[in-house]
Each structure stands twice: as structure tokens, then as C-alpha cells.
Protein backbone atom coordinates (compact mmCIF):
# COMPACT_ATOMS: atom_id res chain seq x y z
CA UNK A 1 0.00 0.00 0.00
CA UNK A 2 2.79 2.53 0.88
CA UNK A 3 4.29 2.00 -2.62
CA UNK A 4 1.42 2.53 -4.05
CA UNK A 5 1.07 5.91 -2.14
CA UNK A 6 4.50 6.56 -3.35
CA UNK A 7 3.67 6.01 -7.07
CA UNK A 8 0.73 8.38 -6.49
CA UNK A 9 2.63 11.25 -4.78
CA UNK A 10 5.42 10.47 -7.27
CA UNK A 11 2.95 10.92 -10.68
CA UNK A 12 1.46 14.24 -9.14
CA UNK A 13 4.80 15.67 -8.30
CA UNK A 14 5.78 15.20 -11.87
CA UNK A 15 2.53 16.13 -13.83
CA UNK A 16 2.73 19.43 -12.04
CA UNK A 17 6.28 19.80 -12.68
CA UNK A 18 5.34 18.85 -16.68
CA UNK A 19 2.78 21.88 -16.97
CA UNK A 20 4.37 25.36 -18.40
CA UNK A 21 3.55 28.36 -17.26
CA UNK A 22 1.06 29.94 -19.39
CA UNK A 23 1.19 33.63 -18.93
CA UNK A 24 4.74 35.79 -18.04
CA UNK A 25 5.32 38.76 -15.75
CA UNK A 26 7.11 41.98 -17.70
CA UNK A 27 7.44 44.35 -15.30
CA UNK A 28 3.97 44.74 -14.04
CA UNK A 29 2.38 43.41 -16.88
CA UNK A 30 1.07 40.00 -17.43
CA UNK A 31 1.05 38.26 -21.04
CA UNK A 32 0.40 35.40 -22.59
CA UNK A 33 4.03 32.74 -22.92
CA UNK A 34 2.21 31.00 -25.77
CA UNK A 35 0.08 31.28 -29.15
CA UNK A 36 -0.82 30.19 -32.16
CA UNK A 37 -0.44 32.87 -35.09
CA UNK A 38 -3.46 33.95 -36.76
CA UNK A 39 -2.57 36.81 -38.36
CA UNK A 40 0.64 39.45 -38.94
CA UNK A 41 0.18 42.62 -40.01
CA UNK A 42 2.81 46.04 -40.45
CA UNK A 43 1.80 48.95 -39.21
CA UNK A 44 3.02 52.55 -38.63
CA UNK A 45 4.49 51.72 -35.23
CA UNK A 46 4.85 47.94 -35.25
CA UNK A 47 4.50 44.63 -36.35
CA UNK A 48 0.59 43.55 -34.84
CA UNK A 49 -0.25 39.79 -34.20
CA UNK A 50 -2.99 38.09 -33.63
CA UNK A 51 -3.09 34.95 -31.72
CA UNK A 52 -5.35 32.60 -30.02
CA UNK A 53 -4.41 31.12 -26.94
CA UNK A 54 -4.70 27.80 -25.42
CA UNK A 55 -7.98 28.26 -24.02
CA UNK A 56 -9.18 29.45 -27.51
CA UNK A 57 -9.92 33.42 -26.87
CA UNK A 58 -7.68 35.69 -29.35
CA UNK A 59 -5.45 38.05 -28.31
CA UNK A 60 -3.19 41.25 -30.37
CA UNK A 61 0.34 42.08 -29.32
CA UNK A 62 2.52 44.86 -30.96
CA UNK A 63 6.02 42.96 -32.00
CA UNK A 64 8.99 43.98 -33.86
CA UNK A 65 8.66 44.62 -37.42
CA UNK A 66 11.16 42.11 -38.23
CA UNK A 67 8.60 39.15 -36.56
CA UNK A 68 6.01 40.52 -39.10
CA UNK A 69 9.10 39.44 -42.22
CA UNK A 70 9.22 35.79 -40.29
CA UNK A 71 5.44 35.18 -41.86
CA UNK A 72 5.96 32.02 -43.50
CA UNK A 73 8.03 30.04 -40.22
CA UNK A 74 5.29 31.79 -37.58
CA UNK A 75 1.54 32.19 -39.35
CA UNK A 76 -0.46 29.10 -38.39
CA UNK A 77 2.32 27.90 -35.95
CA UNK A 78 2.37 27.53 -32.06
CA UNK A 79 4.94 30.24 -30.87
CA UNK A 80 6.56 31.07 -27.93
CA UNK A 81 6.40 34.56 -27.03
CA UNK A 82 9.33 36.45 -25.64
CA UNK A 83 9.00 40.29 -24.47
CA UNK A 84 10.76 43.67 -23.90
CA UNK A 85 9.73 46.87 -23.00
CA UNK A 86 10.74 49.11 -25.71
CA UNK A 87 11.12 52.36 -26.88
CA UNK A 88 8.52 53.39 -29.64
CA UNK A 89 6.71 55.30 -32.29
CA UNK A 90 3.92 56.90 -30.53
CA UNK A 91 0.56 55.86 -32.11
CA UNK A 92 -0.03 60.34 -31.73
CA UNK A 93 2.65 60.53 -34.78
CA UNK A 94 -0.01 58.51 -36.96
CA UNK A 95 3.21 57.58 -39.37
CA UNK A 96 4.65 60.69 -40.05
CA UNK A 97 8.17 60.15 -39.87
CA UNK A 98 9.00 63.12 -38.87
CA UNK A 99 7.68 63.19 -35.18
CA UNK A 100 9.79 62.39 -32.33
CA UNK A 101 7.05 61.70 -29.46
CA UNK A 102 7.75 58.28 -28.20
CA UNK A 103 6.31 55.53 -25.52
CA UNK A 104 7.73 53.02 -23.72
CA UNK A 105 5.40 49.81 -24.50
CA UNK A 106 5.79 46.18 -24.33
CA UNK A 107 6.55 44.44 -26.62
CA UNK A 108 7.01 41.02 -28.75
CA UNK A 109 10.59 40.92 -29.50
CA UNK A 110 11.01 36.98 -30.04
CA UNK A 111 8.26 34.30 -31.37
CA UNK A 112 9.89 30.91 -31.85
CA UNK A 113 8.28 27.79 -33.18
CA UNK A 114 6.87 25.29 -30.54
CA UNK A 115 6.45 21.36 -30.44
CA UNK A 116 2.26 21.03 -29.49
């Protein structure tokens, strides 16, 4: 009987230990680790994703532009999201490049591929 206990305590210890932490802490902020690409799009400030996560609501998140040029290895793909807060356009300067105004946002600034 105690082995069996064991083998019990033993499985629980290690499903627990198996499960990945779904969301991450930037600074005060709390984001999602994980999501599958729906759609990438370029806009006057950043790169914009759409994802769904793994309990199936969608979610946007402003990434580097250079994610948006990684459309082929990401779109359709479980990714692992990385993020930095980072120093950019403010959405005020509407695209013209000739405003300075700036914000300090998070941001995507690594998506890798992930096994399901």
C-alpha cells in the first residue's frame, strides 16, 4: 500500500512539474508565454499579431517589425512569445516620420516555433 502511495505522490509531483507556465510577468504586466499565429500585419508603429491562446480566446500584441518578415516560419504555428519593453513610435505621430514623441510599450521581440 505505501508503494502505491509513493507512485501516487510520485505521478502528481511530476505532472505538475510537466505543466508550463502559461502567462509571463514583464514588469507589471502579465502576457500570454504561448500562441498560435493567426494573423501578422505592419503597421506605422509595429509589427501587430494576432493569436489565439490555449484556451481558444484571441489576443493582439505589438512585436517587432522584423517578426512581421518571419510570416511564412510563424503564421499558423504555435509560438513562444518572448517580451521587452521598448522604446517606440507613438501611435499620436499617426506615421509621419518626422515626429519624435515616443512611448515606452511592451513588446514582442522573439516568437519561436513550438512542439504542441
Amino acid at each position: 500500500m505505501r508503494v502505491v502511495a509513493f507512485l501516487c505522490v510520485l505521478f502528481l509531483a511530476f505532472a505538475a512539474s510537466a505543466q508550463v507556465d502559461q502567462t509571463v510577468h514583464v514588469g507589471q504586466v502579465v502576457k500570454n508565454a504561448y500562441g498560435i499565429v493567426l494573423g501578422m500585419e505592419t503597421g506605422d508603429i509595429a509589427c501587430t499579431l494576432t493569436l489565439r491562446d490555449e484556451n481558444g480566446a484571441t489576443f493582439r500584441e505589438m512585436a517587432e517589425f522584423d517578426i512581421c518578415d518571419r510570416r511564412s516560419m510563424l503564421l499558423n504555428r504555435r509560438v513562444a512569445l518572448h517580451y521587452a519593453v521598448e522604446t517606440i513610435v507613438s501611435p499620436d505621430c499617426r506615421g509621419n516620420l518626422e515626429c519624435h514623441r515616443s512611448i515606452s510599450a511592451v513588446v514582442v521581440n522573439d516568437a519561436s516555433p513550438t512542439a504542441n
